[in-house]
Protein backbone atom coordinates (compact mmCIF):
# COMPACT_ATOMS: atom_id res chain seq x y z
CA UNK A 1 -22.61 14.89 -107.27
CA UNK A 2 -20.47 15.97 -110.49
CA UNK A 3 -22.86 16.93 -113.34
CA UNK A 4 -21.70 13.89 -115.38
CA UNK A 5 -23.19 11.07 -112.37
CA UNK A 6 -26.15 13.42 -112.55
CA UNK A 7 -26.61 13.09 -115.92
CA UNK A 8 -25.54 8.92 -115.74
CA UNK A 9 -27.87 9.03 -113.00
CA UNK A 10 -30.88 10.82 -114.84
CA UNK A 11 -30.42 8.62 -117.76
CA UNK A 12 -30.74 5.62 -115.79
CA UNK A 13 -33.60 6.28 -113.92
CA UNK A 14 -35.32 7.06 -116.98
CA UNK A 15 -34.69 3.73 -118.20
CA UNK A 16 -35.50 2.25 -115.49
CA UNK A 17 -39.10 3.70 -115.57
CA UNK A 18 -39.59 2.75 -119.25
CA UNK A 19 -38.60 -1.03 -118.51
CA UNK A 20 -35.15 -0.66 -120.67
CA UNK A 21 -33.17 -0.83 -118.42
CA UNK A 22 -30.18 -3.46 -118.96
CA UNK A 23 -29.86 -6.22 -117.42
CA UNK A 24 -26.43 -5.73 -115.91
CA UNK A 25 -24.22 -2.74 -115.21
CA UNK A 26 -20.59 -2.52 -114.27
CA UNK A 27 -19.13 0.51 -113.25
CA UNK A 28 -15.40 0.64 -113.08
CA UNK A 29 -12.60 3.25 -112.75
CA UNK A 30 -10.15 4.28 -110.45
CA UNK A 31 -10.61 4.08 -106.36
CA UNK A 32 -12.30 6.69 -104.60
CA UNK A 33 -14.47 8.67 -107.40
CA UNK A 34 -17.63 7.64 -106.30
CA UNK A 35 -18.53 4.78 -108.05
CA UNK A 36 -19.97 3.07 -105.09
CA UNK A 37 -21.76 5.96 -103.63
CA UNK A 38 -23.24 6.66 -107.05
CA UNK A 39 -24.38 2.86 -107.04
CA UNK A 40 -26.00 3.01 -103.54
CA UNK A 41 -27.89 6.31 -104.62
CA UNK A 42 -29.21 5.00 -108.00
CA UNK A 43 -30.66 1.57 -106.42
CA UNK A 44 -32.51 3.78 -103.89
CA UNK A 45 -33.95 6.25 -106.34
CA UNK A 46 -34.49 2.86 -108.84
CA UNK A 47 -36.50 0.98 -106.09
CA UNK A 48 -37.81 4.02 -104.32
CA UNK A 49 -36.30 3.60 -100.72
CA UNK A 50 -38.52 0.94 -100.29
CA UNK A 51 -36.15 -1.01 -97.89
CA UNK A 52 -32.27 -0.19 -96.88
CA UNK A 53 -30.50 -1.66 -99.52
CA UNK A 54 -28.83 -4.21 -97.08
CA UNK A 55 -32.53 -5.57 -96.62
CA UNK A 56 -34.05 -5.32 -100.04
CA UNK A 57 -34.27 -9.02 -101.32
CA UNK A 58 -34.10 -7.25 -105.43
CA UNK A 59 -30.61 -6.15 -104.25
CA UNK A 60 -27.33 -7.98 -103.85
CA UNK A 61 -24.28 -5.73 -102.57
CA UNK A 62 -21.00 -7.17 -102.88
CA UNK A 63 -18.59 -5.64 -100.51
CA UNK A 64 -14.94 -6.85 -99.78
CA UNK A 65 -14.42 -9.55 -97.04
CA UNK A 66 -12.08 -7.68 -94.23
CA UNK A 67 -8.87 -9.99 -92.90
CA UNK A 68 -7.71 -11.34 -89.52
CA UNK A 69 -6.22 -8.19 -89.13
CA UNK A 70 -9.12 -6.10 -90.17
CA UNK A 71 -8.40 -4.92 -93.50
CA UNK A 72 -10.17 -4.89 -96.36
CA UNK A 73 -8.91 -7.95 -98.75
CA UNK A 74 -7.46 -7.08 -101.73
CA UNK A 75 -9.89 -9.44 -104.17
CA UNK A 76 -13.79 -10.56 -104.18
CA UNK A 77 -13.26 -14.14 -103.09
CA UNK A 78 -14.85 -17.12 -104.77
CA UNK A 79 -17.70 -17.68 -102.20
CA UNK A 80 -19.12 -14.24 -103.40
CA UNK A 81 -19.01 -14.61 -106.65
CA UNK A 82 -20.81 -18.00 -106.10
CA UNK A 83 -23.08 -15.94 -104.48
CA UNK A 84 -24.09 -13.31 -107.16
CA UNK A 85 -24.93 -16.66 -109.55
CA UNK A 86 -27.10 -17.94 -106.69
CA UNK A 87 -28.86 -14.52 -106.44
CA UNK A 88 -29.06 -14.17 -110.25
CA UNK A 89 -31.48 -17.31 -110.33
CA UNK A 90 -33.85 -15.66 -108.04
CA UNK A 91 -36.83 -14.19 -109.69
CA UNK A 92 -37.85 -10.27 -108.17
CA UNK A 93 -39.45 -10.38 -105.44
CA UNK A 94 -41.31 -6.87 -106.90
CA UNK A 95 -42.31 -7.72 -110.54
């Protein structure tokens, strides 16, 4: 990892573990830099491997739908973005 995600990274975690840490994050920039990578590393380290991310119910991954002809859709579609407000209502399951 580049020494600036390490130092994003460090950051974060600290905030984490003093209870600051915001409420929402995005992380944008151009395609294939790591962002999502990054993302899956931080929520581990954040919530201590305590599940795979694809089973922890604190955790809501948003991935691209793929098409009839197996490719990756070019936009998040509606349904998912219903679902992030669904899963925003939830409280933690951990605190």
């Amino acid at each position: 990892m580049e020494e600036q995600y390490q130092k994003l990274e460090q950051n974060l975690v600290k905030d984490c573990l003093r209870n600051k840490l915001h409420h929402s994050i995005i992380f944008q920039g151009i395609k294939g830099i790591g962002k999502s990578k990054f993302v899956q590393n931080l929520a581990k380290k954040i919530t201590n491997n305590k599940a795979e991310l694809e089973n922890n119910p604190d955790i809501l991954l948003i991935k691209k739908e793929l098409n009839s002809k197996g490719e990756e859709k070019r936009d998040i579609t509606i349904d998912k973005v219903r679902e992030i407000n669904n899963f925003l209502n939830l409280s933690s399951s951990s605190s």
